[in-house]
Protein backbone atom coordinates (compact mmCIF):
# COMPACT_ATOMS: atom_id res chain seq x y z
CA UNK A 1 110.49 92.42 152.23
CA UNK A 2 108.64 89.66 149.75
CA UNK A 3 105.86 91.77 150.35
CA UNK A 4 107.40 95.06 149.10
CA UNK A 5 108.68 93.12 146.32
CA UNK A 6 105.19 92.10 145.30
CA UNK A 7 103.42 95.20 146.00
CA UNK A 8 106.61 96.86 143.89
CA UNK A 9 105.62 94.45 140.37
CA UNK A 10 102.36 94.51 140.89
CA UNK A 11 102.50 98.49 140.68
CA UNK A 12 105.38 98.12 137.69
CA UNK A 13 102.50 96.34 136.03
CA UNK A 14 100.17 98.48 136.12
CA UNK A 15 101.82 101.49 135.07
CA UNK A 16 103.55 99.86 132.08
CA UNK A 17 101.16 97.22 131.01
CA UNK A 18 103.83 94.72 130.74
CA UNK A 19 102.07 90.85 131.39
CA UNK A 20 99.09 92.25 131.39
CA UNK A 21 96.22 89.82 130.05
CA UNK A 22 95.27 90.17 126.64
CA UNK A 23 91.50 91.29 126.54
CA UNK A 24 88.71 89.76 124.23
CA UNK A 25 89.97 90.73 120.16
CA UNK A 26 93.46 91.30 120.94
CA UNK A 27 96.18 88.97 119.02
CA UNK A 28 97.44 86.09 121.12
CA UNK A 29 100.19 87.64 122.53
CA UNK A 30 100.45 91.08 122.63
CA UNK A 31 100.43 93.30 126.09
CA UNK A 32 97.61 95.98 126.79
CA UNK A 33 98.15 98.84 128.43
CA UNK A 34 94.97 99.06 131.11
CA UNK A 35 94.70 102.57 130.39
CA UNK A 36 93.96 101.87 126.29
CA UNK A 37 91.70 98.86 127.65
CA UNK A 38 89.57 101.43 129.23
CA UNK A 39 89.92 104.18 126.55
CA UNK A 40 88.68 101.45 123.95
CA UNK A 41 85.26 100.52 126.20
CA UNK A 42 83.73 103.50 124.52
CA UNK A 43 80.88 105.41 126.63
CA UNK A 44 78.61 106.13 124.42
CA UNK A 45 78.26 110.15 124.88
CA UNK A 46 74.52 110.15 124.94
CA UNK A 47 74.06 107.50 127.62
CA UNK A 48 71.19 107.01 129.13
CA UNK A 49 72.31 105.55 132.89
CA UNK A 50 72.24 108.16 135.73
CA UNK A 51 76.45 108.59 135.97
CA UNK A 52 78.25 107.08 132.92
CA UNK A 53 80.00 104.58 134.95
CA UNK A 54 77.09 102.89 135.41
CA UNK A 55 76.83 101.82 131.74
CA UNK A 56 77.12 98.10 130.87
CA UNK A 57 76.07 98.39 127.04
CA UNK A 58 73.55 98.53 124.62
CA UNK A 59 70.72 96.74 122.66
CA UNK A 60 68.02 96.56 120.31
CA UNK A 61 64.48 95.46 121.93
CA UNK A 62 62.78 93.66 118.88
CA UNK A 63 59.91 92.96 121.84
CA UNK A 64 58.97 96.36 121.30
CA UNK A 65 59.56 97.54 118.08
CA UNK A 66 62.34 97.17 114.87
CA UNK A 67 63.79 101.04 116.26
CA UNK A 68 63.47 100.32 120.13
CA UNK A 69 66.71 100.03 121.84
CA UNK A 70 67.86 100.42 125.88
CA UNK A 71 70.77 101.09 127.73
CA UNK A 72 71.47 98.28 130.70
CA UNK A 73 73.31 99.92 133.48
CA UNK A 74 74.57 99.21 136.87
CA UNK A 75 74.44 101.11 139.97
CA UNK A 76 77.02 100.90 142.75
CA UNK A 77 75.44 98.85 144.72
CA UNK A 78 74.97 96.32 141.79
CA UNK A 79 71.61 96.54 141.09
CA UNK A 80 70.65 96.52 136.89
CA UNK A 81 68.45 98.81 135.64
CA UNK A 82 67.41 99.88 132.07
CA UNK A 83 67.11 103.38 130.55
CA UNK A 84 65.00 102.96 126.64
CA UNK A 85 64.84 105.21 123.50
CA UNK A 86 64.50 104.77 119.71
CA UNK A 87 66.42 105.07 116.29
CA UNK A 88 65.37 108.05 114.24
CA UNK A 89 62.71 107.49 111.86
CA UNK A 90 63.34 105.15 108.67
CA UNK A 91 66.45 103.71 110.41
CA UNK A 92 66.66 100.20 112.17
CA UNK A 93 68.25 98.72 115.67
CA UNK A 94 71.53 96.50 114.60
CA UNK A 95 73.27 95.14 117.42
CA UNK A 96 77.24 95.53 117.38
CA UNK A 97 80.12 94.87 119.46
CA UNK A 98 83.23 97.00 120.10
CA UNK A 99 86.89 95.93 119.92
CA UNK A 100 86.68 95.10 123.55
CA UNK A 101 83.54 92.70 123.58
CA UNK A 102 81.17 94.91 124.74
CA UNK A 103 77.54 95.09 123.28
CA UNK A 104 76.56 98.45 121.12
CA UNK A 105 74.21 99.62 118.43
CA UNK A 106 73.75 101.02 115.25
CA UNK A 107 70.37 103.10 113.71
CA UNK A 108 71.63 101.74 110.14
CA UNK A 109 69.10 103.12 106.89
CA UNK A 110 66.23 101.07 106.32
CA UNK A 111 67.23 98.50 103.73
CA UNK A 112 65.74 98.73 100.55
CA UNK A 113 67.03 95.66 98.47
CA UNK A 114 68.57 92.63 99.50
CA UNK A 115 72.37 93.98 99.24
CA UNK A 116 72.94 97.61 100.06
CA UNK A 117 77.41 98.47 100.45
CA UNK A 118 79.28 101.12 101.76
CA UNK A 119 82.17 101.83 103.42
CA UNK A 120 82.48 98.88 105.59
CA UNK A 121 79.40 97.60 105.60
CA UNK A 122 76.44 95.58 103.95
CA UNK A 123 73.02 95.25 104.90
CA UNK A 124 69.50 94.01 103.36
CA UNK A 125 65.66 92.98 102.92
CA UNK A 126 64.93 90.01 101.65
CA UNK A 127 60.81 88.95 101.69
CA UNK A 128 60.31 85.82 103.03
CA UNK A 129 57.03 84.21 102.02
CA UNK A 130 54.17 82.53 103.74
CA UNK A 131 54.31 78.90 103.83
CA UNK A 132 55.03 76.05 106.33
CA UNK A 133 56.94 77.01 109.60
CA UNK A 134 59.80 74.42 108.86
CA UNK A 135 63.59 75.45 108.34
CA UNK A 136 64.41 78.17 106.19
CA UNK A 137 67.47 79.33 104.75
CA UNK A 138 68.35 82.73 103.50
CA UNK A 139 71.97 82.93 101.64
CA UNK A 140 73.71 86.30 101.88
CA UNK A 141 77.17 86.31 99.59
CA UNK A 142 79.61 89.40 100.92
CA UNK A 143 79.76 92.27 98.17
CA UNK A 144 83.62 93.58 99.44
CA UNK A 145 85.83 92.14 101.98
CA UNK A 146 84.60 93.56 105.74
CA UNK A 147 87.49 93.51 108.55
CA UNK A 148 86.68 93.43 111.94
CA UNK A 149 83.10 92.46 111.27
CA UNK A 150 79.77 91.79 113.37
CA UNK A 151 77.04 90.20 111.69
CA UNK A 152 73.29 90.83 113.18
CA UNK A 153 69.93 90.04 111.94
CA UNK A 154 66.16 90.13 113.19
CA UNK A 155 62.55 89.17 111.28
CA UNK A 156 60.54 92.40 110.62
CA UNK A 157 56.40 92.04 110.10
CA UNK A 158 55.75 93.80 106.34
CA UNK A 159 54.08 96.34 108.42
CA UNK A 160 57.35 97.56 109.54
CA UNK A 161 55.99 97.75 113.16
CA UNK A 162 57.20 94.62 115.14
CA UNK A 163 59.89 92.20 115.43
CA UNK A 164 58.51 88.77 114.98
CA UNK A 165 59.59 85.37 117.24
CA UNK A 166 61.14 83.01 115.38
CA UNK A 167 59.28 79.64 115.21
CA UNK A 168 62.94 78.14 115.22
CA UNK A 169 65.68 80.15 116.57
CA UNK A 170 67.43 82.84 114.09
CA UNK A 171 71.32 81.63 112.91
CA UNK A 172 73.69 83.48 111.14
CA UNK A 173 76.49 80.66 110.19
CA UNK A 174 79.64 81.27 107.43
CA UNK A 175 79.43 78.35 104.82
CA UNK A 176 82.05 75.80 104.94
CA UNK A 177 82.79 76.42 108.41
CA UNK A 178 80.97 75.80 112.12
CA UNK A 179 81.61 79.39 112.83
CA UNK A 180 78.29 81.20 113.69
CA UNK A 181 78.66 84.61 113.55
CA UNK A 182 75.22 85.62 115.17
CA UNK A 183 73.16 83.30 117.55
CA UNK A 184 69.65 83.95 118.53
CA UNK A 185 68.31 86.07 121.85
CA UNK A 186 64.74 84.73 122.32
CA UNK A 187 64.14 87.98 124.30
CA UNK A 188 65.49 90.85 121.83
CA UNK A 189 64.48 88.85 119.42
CA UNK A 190 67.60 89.27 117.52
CA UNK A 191 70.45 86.94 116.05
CA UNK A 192 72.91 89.24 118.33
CA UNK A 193 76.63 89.31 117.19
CA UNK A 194 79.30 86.42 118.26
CA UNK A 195 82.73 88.06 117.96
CA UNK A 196 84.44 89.85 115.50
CA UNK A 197 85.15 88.53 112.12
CA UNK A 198 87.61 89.19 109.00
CA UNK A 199 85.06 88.36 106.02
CA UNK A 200 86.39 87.92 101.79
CA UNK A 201 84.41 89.12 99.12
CA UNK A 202 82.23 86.19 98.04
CA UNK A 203 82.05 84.58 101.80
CA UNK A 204 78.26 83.70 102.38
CA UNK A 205 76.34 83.64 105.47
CA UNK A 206 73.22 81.55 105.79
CA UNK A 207 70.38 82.75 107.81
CA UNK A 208 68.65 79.72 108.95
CA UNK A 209 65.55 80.45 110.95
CA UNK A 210 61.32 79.15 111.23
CA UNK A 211 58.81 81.23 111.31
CA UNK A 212 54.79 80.88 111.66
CA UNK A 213 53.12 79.19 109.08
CA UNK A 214 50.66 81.38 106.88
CA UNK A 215 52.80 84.58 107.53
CA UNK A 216 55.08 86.83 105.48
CA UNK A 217 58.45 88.38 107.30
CA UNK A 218 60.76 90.34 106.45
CA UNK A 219 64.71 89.33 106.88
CA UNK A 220 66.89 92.47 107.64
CA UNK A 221 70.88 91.43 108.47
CA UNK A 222 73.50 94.02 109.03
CA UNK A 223 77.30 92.86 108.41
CA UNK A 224 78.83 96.44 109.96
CA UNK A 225 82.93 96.51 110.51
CA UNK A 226 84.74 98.79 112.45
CA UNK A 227 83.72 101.96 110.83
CA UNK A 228 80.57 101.46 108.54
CA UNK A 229 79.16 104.38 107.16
C-alpha cells in the first residue's frame, strides 16, 4: 500500500509539475512543468551529432580560428564526441547560454567600432596596443538596458585569422560588484558566459586580461540577450 501511494505522487508529479525543482534561471520558487524544461533545451535544428539526442551543446574553438565552432555530443553508451563547422564569412563565434543553462552560439557581424546596438544586443572592437604583457583593462559602458543577458569575449590577431592565448586569463567583471559575467576557458580560448544577467544602461564591464608583450590584439565582446538581432 505505501508503495502504491508513492508510486501514485511520484506519477501526480510528473504529469502536473507540481514540486518539481526549479531548473538553472527560473525565479526562486516557481514550479516547472518537465515537459517546458525539455521544450526550453532547444536542439539546435542543424545539429551536427549523429541522432539529436545526443547533443550536449555548443562552442566556439578560438584554437582554431575566430569562426570555428563544434558541437559536443554524447552517444548512448556515454562516450563524447565532437562534430566541427564554421560561421559564415565576416561573422564571429560568441558563446551564449539558453534559459536553461545550456551552452550555445551565435555567428554575430564582425564588429566594426567599439560599440555596435541593436535589438538586444551590443558588441565591439577595440585595438589593443603592443606593449608590456602586464594587466590590462578594457571598459565597456552598456548603450540600452539588455535583459536576460550573456556577456562573451575572445582576443582576435589584426590578421583576423586566430584567436590569441591570453598571457593572463580573459575576465569580464560588472563594476561595483564581484559578479563576473564571463570567466576564461584556456582551451576555447574564450571568456565563456557565467549566467544570465539583467544589465542598465550605463552598467560597465571591465575586460581585464594580459597578453604577449610586443603584440597588437584585437578585443571583440558580445553582450547578446534573449533575442539579439
Amino acid at each position: 500500500m505505501a508503495f502504491s501511494k508513492i508510486l501514485t505522487s511520484f506519477i501526480f508529479l510528473l504529469t502536473t509539475g507540481a514540486a518539481m525543482p526549479v531548473s538553472p534561471g527560473a525565479k526562486t520558487g516557481t514550479s516547472i512543468n518537465p515537459a517546458q524544461v525539455l521544450s526550453r533545451r532547444a536542439i539546435p535544428p542543424n545539429q551536427r551529432c549523429n541522432l539529436s539526442q545526443h547533443w550536449d551543446g555548443r562552442y566556439c574553438d578560438g584554437s582554431v580560428s575566430p569562426r570555428s565552432w563544434f558541437d559536443e555530443c554524447t552517444d548512448g553508451d556515454g562516450d563524447i564526441y565532437f562534430r566541427y563547422s564554421e560561421c559564415p564569412p565576416n561573422t564571429v563565434c560568441m558563446e551564449t547560454e539558453d534559459n536553461d543553462g545550456h551552452d550555445n552560439i551565435h555567428c554575430i557581424e564582425r564588429p566594426g567600432s567599439q560599440s555596435e546596438s541593436s535589438s538586444d544586443r551590443q558588441s565591439g572592437v577595440y585595438r589593443v596596443s603592443a606593449g608590456a604583457s602586464g594587466q590590462r583593462i578594457i571598459s565597456v559602458p552598456l548603450a540600452q538596458p539588455i535583459n536576460g543577458a550573456t556577456v562573451a569575449a575572445h582576443l582576435e590577431g589584426t590578421g583576423q585569422n586566430f584567436v590569441a592565448a591570453a598571457n593572463r586569463a580573459l575576465v569580464g567583471t560588472l563594476r561595483g560588484t564581484t559578479t563576473e559575467p564571463c570567466e576564461y576557458n584556456a582551451s576555447h580560448r574564450e571568456c565563456e558566459p557565467v549566467g544570465l544577467h539583467n544589465f542598465r544602461r550605463g552598467a560597465v564591464i571591465d575586460f581585464t586580461f594580459g597578453v604577449t608583450d610586443g603584440q597588437e590584439f584585437d578585443l571583440i565582446y558580445a553582450i547578446l540577450g534573449r533575442n539579439p538581432s
